[in-house]
PDB file of N, CA and C in Angstrom:
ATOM      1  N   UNK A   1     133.327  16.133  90.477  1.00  0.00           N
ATOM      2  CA  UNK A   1     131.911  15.998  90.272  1.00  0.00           C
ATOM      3  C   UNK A   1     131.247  17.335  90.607  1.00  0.00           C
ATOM      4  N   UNK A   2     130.261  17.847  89.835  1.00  0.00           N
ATOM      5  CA  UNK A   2     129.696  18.586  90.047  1.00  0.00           C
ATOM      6  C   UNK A   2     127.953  18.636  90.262  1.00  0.00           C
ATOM      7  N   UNK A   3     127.468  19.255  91.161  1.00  0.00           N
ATOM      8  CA  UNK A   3     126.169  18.883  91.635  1.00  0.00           C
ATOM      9  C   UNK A   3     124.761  19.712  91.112  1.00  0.00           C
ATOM     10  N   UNK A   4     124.013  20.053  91.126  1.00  0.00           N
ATOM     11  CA  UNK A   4     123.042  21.152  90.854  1.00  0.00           C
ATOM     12  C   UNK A   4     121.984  20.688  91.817  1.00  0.00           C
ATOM     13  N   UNK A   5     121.576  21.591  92.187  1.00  0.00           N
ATOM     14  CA  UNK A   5     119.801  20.840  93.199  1.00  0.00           C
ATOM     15  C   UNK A   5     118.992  19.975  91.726  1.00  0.00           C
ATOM     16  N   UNK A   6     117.845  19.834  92.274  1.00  0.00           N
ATOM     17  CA  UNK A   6     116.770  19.201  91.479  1.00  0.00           C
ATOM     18  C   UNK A   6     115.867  18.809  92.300  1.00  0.00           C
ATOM     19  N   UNK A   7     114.679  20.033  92.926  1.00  0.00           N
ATOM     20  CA  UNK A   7     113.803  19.440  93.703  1.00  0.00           C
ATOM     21  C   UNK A   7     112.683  19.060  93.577  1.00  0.00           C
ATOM     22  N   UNK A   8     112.677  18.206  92.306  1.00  0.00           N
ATOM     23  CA  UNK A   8     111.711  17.238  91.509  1.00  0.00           C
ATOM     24  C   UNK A   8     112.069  16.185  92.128  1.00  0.00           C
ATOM     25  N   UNK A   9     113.400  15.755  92.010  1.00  0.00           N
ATOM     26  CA  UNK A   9     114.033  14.579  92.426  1.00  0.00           C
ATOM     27  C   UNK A   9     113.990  14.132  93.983  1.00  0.00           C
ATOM     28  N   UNK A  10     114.325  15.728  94.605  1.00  0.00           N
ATOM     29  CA  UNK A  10     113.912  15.797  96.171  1.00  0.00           C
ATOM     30  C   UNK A  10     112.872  15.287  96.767  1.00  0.00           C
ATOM     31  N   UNK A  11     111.636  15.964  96.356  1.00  0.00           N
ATOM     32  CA  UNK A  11     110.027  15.586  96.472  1.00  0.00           C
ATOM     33  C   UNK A  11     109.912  14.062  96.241  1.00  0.00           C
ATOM     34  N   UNK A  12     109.993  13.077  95.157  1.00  0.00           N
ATOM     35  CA  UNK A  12     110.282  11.929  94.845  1.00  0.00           C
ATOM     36  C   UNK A  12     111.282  11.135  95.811  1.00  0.00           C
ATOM     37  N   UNK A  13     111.749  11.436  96.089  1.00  0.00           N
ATOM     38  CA  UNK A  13     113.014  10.676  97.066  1.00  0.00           C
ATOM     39  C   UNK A  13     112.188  10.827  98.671  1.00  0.00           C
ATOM     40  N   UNK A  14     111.513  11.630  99.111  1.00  0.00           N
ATOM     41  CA  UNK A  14     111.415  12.126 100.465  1.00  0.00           C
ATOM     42  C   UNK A  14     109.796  11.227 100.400  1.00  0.00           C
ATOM     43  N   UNK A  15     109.013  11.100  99.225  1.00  0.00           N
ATOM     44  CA  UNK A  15     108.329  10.177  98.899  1.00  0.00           C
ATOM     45  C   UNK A  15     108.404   8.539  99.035  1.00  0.00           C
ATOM     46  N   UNK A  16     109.374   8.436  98.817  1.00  0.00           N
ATOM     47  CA  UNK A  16     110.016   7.232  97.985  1.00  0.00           C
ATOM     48  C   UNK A  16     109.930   5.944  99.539  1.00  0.00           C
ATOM     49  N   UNK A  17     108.939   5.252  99.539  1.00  0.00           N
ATOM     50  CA  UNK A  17     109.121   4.128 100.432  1.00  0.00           C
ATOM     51  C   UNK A  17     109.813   2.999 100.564  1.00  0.00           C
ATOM     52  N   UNK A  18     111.321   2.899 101.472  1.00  0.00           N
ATOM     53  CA  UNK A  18     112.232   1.982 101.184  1.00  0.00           C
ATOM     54  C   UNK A  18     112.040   0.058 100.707  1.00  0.00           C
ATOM     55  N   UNK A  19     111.100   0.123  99.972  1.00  0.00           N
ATOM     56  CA  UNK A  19     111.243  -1.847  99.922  1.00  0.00           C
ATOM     57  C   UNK A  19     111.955  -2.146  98.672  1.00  0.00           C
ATOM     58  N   UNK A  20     112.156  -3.484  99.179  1.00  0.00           N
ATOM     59  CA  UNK A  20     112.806  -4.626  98.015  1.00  0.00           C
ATOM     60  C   UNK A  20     112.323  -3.561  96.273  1.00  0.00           C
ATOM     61  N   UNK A  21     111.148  -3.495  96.718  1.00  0.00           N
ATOM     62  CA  UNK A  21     110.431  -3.543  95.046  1.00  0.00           C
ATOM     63  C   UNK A  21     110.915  -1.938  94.747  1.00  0.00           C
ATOM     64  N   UNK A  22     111.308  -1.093  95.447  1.00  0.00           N
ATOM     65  CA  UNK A  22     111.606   0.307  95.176  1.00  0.00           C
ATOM     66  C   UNK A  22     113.123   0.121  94.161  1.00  0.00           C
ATOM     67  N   UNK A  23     113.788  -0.878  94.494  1.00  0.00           N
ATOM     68  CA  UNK A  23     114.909  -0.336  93.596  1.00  0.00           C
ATOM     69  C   UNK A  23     114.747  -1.573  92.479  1.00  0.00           C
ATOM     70  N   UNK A  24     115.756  -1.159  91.876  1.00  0.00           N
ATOM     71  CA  UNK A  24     116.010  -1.454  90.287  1.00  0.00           C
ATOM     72  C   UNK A  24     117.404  -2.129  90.037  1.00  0.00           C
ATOM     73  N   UNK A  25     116.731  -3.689  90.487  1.00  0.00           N
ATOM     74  CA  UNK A  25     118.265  -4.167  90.423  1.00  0.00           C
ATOM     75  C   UNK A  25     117.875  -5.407  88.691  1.00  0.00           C
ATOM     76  N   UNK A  26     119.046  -5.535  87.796  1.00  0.00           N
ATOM     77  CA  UNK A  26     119.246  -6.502  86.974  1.00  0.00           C
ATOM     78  C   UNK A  26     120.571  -7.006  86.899  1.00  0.00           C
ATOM     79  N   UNK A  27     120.506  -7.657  85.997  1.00  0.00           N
ATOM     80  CA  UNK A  27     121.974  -8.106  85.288  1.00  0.00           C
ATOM     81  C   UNK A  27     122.889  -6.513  84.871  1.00  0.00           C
ATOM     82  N   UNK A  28     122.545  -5.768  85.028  1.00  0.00           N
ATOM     83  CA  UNK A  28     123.643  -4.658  84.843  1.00  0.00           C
ATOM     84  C   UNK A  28     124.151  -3.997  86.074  1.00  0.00           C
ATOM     85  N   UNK A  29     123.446  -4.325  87.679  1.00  0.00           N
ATOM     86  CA  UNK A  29     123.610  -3.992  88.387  1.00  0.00           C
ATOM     87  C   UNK A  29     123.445  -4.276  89.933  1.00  0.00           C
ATOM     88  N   UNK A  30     123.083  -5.311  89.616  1.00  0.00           N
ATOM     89  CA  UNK A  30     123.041  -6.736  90.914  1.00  0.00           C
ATOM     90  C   UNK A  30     124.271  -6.731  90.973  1.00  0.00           C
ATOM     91  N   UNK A  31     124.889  -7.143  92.574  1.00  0.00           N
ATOM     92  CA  UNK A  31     126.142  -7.120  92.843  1.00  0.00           C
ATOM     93  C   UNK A  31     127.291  -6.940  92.392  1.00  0.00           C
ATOM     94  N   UNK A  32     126.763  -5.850  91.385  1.00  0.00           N
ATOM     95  CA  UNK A  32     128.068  -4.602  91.214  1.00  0.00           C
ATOM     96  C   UNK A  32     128.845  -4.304  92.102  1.00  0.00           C
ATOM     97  N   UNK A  33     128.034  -3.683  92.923  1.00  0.00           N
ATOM     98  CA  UNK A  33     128.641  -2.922  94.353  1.00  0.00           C
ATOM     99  C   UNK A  33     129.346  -3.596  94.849  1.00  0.00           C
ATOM    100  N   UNK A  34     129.974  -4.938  94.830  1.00  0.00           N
ATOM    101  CA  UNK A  34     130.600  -5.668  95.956  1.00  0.00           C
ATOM    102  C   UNK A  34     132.328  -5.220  95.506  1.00  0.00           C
ATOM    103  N   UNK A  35     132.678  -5.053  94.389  1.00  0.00           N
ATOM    104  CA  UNK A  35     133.867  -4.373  94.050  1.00  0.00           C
ATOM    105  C   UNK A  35     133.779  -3.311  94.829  1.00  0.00           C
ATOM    106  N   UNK A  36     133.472  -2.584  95.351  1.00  0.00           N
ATOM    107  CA  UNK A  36     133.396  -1.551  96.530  1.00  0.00           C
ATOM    108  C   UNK A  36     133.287  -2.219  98.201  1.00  0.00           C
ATOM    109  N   UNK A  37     133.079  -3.698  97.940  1.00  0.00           N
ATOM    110  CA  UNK A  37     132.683  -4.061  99.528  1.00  0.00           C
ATOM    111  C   UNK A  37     131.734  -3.787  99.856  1.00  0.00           C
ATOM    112  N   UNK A  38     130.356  -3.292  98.903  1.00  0.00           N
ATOM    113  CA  UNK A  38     129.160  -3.150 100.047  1.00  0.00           C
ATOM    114  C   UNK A  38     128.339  -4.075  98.958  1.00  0.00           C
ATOM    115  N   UNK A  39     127.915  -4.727  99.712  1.00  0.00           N
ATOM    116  CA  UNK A  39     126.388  -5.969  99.329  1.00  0.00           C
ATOM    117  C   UNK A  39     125.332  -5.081  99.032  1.00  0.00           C
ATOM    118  N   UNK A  40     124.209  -5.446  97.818  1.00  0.00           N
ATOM    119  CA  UNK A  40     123.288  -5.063  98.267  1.00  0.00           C
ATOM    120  C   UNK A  40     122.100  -4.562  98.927  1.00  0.00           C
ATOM    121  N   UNK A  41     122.333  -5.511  99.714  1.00  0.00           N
ATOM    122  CA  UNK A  41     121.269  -5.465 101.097  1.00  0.00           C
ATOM    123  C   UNK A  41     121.786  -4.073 101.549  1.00  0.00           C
ATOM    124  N   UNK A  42     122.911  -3.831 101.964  1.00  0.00           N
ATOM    125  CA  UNK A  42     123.848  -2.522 102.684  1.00  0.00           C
ATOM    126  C   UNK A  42     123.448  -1.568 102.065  1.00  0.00           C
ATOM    127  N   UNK A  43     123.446  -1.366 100.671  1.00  0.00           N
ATOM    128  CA  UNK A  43     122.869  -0.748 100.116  1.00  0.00           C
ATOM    129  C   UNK A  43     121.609   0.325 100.368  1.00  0.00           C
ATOM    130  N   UNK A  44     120.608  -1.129 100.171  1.00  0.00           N
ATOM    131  CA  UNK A  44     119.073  -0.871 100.193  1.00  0.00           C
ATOM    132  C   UNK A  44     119.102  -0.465 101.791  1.00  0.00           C
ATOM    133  N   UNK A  45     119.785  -0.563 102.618  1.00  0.00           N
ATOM    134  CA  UNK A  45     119.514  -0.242 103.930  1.00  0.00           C
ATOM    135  C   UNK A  45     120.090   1.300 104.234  1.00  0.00           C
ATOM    136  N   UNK A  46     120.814   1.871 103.160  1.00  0.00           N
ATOM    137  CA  UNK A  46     120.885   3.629 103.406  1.00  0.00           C
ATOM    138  C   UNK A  46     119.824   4.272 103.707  1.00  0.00           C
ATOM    139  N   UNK A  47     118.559   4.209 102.760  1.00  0.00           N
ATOM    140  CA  UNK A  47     117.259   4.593 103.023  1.00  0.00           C
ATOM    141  C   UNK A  47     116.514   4.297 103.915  1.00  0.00           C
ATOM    142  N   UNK A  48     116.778   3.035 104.783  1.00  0.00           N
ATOM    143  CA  UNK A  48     115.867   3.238 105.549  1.00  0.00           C
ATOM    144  C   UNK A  48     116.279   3.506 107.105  1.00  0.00           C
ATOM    145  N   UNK A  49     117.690   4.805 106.637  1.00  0.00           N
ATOM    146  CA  UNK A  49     117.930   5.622 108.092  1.00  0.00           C
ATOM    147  C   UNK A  49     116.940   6.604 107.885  1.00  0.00           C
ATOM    148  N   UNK A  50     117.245   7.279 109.237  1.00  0.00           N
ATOM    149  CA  UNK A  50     116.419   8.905 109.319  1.00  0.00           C
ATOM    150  C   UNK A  50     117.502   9.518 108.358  1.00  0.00           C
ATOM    151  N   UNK A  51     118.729   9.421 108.276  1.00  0.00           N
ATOM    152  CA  UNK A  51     119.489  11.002 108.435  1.00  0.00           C
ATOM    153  C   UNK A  51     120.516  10.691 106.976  1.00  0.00           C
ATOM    154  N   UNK A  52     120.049  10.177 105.874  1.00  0.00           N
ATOM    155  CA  UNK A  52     120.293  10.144 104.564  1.00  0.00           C
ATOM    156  C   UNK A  52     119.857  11.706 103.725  1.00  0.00           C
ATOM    157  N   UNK A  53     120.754  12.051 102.768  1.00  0.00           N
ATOM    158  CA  UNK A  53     120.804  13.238 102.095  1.00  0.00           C
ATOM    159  C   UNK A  53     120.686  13.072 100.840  1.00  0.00           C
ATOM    160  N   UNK A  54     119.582  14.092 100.076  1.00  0.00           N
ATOM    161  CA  UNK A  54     119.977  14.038  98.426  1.00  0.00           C
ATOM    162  C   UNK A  54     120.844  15.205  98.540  1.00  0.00           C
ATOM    163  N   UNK A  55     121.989  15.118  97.367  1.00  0.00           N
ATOM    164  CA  UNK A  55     122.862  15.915  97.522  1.00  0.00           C
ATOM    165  C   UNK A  55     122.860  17.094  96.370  1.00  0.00           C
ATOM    166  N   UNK A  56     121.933  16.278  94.898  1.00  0.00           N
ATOM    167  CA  UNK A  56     121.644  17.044  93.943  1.00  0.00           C
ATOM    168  C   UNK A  56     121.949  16.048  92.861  1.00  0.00           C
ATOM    169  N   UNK A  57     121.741  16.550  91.202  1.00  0.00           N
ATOM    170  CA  UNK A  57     121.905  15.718  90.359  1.00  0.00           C
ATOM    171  C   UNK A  57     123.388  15.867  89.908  1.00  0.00           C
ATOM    172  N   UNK A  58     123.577  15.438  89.541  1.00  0.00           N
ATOM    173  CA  UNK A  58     125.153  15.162  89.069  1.00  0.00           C
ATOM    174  C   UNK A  58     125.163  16.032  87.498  1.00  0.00           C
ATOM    175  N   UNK A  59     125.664  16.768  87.465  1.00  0.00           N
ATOM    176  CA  UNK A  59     125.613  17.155  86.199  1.00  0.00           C
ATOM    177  C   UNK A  59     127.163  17.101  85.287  1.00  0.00           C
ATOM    178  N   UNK A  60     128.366  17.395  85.832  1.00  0.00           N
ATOM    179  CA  UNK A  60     129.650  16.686  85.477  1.00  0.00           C
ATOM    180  C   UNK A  60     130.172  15.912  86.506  1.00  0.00           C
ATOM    181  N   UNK A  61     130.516  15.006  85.839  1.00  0.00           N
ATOM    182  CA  UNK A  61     130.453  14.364  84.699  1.00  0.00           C
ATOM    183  C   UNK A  61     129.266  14.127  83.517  1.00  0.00           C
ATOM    184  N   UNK A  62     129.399  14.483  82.893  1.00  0.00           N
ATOM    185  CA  UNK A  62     127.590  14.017  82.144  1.00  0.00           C
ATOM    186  C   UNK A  62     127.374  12.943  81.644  1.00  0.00           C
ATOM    187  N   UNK A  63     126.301  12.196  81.816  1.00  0.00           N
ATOM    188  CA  UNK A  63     125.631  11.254  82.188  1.00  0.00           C
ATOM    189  C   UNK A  63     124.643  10.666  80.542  1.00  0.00           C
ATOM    190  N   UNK A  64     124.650  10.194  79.932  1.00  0.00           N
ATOM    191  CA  UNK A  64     123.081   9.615  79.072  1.00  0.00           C
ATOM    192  C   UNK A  64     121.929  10.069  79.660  1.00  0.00           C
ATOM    193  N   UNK A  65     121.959   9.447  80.897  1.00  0.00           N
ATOM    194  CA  UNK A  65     120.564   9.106  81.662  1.00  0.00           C
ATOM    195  C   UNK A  65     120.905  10.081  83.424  1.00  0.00           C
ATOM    196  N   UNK A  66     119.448  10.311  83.661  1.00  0.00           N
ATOM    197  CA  UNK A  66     119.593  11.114  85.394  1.00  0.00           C
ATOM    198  C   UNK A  66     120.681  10.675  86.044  1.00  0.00           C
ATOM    199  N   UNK A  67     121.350  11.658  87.012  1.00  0.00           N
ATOM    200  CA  UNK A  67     122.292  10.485  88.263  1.00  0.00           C
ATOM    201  C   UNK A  67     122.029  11.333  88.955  1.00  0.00           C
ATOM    202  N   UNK A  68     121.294  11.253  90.382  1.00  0.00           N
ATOM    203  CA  UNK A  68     121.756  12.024  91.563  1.00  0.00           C
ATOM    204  C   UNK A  68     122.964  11.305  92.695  1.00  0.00           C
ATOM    205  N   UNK A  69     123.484  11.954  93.244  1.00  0.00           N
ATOM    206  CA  UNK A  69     124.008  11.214  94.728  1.00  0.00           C
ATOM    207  C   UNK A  69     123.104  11.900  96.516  1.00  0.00           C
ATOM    208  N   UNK A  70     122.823  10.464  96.622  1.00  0.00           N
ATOM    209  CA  UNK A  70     122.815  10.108  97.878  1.00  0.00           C
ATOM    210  C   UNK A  70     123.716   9.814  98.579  1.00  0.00           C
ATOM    211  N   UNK A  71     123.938  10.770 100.109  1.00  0.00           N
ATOM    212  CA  UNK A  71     124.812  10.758 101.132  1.00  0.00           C
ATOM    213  C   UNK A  71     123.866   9.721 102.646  1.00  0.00           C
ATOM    214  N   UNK A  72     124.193   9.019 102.971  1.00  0.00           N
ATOM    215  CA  UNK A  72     123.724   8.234 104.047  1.00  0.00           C
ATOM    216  C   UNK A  72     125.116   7.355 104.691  1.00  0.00           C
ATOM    217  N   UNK A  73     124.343   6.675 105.900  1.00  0.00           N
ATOM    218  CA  UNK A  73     124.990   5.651 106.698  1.00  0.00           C
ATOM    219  C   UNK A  73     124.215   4.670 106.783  1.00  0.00           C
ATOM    220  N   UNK A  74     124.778   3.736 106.407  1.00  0.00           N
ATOM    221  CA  UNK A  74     123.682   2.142 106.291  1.00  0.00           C
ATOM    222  C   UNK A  74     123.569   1.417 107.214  1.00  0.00           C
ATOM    223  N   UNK A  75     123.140   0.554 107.288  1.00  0.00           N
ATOM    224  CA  UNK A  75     122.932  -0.515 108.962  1.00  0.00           C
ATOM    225  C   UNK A  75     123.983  -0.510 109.914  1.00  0.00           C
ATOM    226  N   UNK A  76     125.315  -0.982 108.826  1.00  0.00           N
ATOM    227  CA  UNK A  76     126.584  -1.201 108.886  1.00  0.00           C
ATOM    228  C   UNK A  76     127.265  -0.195 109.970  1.00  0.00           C
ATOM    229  N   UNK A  77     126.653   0.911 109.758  1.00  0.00           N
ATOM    230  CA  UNK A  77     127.524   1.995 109.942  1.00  0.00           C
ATOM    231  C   UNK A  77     128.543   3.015 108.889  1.00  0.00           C
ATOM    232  N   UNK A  78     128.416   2.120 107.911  1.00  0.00           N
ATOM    233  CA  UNK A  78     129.491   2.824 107.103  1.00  0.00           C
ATOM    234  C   UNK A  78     128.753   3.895 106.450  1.00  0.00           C
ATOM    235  N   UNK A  79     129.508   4.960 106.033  1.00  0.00           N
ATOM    236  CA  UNK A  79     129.121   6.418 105.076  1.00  0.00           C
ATOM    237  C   UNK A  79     128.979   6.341 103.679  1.00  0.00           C
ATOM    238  N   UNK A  80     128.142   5.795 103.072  1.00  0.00           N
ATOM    239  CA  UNK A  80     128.003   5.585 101.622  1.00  0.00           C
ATOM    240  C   UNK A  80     127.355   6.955 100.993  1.00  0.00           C
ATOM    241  N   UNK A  81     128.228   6.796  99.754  1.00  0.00           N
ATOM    242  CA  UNK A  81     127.529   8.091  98.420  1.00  0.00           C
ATOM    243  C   UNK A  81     127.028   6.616  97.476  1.00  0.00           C
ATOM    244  N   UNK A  82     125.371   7.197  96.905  1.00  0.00           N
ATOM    245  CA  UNK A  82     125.062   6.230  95.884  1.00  0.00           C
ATOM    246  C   UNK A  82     124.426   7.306  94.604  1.00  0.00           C
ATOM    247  N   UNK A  83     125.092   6.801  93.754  1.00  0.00           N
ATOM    248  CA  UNK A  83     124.424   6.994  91.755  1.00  0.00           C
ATOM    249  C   UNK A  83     123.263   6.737  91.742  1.00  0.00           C
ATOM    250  N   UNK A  84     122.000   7.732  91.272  1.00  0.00           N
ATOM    251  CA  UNK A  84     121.261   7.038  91.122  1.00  0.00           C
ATOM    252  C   UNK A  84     119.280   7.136  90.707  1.00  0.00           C
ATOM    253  N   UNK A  85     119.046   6.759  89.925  1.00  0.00           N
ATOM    254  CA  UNK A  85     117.307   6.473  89.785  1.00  0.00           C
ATOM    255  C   UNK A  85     116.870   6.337  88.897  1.00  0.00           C
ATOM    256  N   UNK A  86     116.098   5.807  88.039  1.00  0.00           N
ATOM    257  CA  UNK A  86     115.536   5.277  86.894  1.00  0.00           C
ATOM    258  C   UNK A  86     114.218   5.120  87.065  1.00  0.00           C
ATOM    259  N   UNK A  87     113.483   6.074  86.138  1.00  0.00           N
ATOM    260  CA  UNK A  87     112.140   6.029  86.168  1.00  0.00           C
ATOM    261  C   UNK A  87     111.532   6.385  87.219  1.00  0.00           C
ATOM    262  N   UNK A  88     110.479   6.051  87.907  1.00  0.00           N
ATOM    263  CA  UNK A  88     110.163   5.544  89.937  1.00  0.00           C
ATOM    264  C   UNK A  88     110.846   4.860  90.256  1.00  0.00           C
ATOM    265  N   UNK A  89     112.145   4.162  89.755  1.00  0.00           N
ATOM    266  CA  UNK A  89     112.591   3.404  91.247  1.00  0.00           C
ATOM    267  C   UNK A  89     114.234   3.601  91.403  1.00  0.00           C
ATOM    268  N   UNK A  90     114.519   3.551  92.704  1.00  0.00           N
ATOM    269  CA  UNK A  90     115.907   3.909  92.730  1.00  0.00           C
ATOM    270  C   UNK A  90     116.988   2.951  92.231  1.00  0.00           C
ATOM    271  N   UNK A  91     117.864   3.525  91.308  1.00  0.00           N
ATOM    272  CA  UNK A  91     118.472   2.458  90.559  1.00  0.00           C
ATOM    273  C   UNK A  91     119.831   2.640  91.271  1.00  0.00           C
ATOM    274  N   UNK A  92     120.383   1.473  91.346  1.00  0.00           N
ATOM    275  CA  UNK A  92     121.568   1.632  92.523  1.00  0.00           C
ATOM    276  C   UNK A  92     122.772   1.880  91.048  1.00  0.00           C
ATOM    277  N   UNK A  93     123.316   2.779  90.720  1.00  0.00           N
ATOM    278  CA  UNK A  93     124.247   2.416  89.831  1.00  0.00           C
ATOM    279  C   UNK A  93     125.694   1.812  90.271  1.00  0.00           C
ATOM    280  N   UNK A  94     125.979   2.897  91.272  1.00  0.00           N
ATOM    281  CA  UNK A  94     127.270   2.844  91.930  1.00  0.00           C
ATOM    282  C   UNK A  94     127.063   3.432  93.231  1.00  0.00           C
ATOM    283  N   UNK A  95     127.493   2.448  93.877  1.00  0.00           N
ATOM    284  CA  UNK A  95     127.620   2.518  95.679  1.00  0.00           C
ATOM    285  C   UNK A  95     128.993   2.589  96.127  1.00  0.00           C
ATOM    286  N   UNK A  96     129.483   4.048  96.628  1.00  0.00           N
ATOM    287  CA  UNK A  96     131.023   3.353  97.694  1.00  0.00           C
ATOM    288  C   UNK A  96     130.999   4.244  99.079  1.00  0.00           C
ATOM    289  N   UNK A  97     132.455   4.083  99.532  1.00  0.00           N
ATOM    290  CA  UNK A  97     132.478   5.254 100.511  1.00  0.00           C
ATOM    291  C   UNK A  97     132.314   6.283  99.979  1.00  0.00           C
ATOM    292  N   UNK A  98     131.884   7.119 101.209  1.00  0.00           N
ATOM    293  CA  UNK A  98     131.963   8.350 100.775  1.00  0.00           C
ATOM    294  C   UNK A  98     133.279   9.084 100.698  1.00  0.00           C
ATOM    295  N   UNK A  99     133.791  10.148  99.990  1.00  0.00           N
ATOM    296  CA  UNK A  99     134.946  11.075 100.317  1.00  0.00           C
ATOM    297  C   UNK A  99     135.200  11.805 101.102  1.00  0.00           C
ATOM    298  N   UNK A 100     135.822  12.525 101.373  1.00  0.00           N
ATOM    299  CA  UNK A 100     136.396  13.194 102.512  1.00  0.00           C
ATOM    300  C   UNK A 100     135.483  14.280 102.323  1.00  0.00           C
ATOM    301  N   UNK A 101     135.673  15.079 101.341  1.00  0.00           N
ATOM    302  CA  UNK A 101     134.386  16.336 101.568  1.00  0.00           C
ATOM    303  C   UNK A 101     132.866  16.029 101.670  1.00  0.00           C
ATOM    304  N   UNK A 102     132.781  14.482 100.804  1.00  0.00           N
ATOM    305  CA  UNK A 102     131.391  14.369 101.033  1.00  0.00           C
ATOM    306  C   UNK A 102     130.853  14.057 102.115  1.00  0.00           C
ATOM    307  N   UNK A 103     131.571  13.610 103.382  1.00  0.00           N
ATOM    308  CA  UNK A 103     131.770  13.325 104.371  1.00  0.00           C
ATOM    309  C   UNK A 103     131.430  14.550 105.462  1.00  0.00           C
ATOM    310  N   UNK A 104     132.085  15.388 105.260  1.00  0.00           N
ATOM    311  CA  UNK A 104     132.166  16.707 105.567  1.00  0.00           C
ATOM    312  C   UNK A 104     130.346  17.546 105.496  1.00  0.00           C
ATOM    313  N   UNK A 105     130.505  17.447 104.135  1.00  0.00           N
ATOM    314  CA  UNK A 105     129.218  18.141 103.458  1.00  0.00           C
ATOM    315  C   UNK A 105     128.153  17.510 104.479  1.00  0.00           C
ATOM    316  N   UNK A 106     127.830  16.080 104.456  1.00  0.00           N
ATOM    317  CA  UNK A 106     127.139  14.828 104.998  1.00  0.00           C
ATOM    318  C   UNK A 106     126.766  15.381 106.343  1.00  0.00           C
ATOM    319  N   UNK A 107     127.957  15.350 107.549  1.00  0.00           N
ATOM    320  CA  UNK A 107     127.843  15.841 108.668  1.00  0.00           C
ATOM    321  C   UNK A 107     127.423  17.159 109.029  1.00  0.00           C
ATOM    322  N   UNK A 108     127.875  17.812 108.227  1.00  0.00           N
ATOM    323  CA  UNK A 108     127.544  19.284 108.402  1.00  0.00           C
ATOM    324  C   UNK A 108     125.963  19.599 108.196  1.00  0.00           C
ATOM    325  N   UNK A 109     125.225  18.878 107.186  1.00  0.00           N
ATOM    326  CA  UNK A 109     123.859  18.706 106.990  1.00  0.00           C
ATOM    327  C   UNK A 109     123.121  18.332 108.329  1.00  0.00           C
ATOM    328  N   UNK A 110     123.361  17.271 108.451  1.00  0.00           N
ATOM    329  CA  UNK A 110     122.950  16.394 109.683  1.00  0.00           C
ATOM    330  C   UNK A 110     122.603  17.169 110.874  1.00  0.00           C
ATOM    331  N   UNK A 111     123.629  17.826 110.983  1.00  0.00           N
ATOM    332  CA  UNK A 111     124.131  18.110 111.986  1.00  0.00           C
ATOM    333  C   UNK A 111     123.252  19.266 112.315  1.00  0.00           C
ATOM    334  N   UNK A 112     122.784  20.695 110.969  1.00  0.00           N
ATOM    335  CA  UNK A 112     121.473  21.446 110.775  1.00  0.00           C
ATOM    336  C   UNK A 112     120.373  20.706 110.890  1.00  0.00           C
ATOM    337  N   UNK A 113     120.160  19.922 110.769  1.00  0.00           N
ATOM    338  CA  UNK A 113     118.798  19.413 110.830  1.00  0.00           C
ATOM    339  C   UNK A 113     118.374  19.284 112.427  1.00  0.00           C
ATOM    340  N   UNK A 114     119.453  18.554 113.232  1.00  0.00           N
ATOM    341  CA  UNK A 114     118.929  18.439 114.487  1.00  0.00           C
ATOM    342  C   UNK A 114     118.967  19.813 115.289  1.00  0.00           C
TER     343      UNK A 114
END
């Protein structure tokens, strides 16, 4: 995967107030995620840590439509990367663990900030 900034997307995201009505769930993407083991709810609860990351837009693979990834830790605890946004609202495409570098990348951010 390859990343590029996009701090259109940044500004919008750092905007972006975590409720129910912010994301963009249907029949194409309601409990998708559970083939990965994470529920929705787990999901929607990345955003509303402090210490979640946009990482940039995804540009390869290429895409139809926008994809950025988001780096966070959800209620759970666990390290999720999420696909993702449509229009104003965050569209969950694909939720899993994160990888080993993204992991890396993730902490190492974090870790500047404080």
């Amino acid at each position: 995967m390859k990343l590029e900034p996009d701090f259109a997307a940044l500004a919008w995201l750092e905007k972006l107030i975590p409720e129910t009505e912010t994301f963009d769930w249907d029949d194409g993407n309601i409990d998708k995620n559970r083939k990965h083991g994470i529920p929705d709810e787990e999901i929607e609860s990345l955003l509303n840590q402090d210490e979640y990351i946009f990482a940039g837009e995804i540009i390869k693979p290429a895409h139809p439509e926008w994809r950025g990834l988001i780096l966070g830790q959800s209620d759970e605890g666990r390290f999720l990367a999420l696909f993702t946004k449509r229009g104003e609202k965050l569209r969950p495409i694909s939720c899993r663990l994160m990888r080993k570098e993204e992991r890396r990348f993730y902490e190492k951010t974090v870790q500047k900030k404080d």
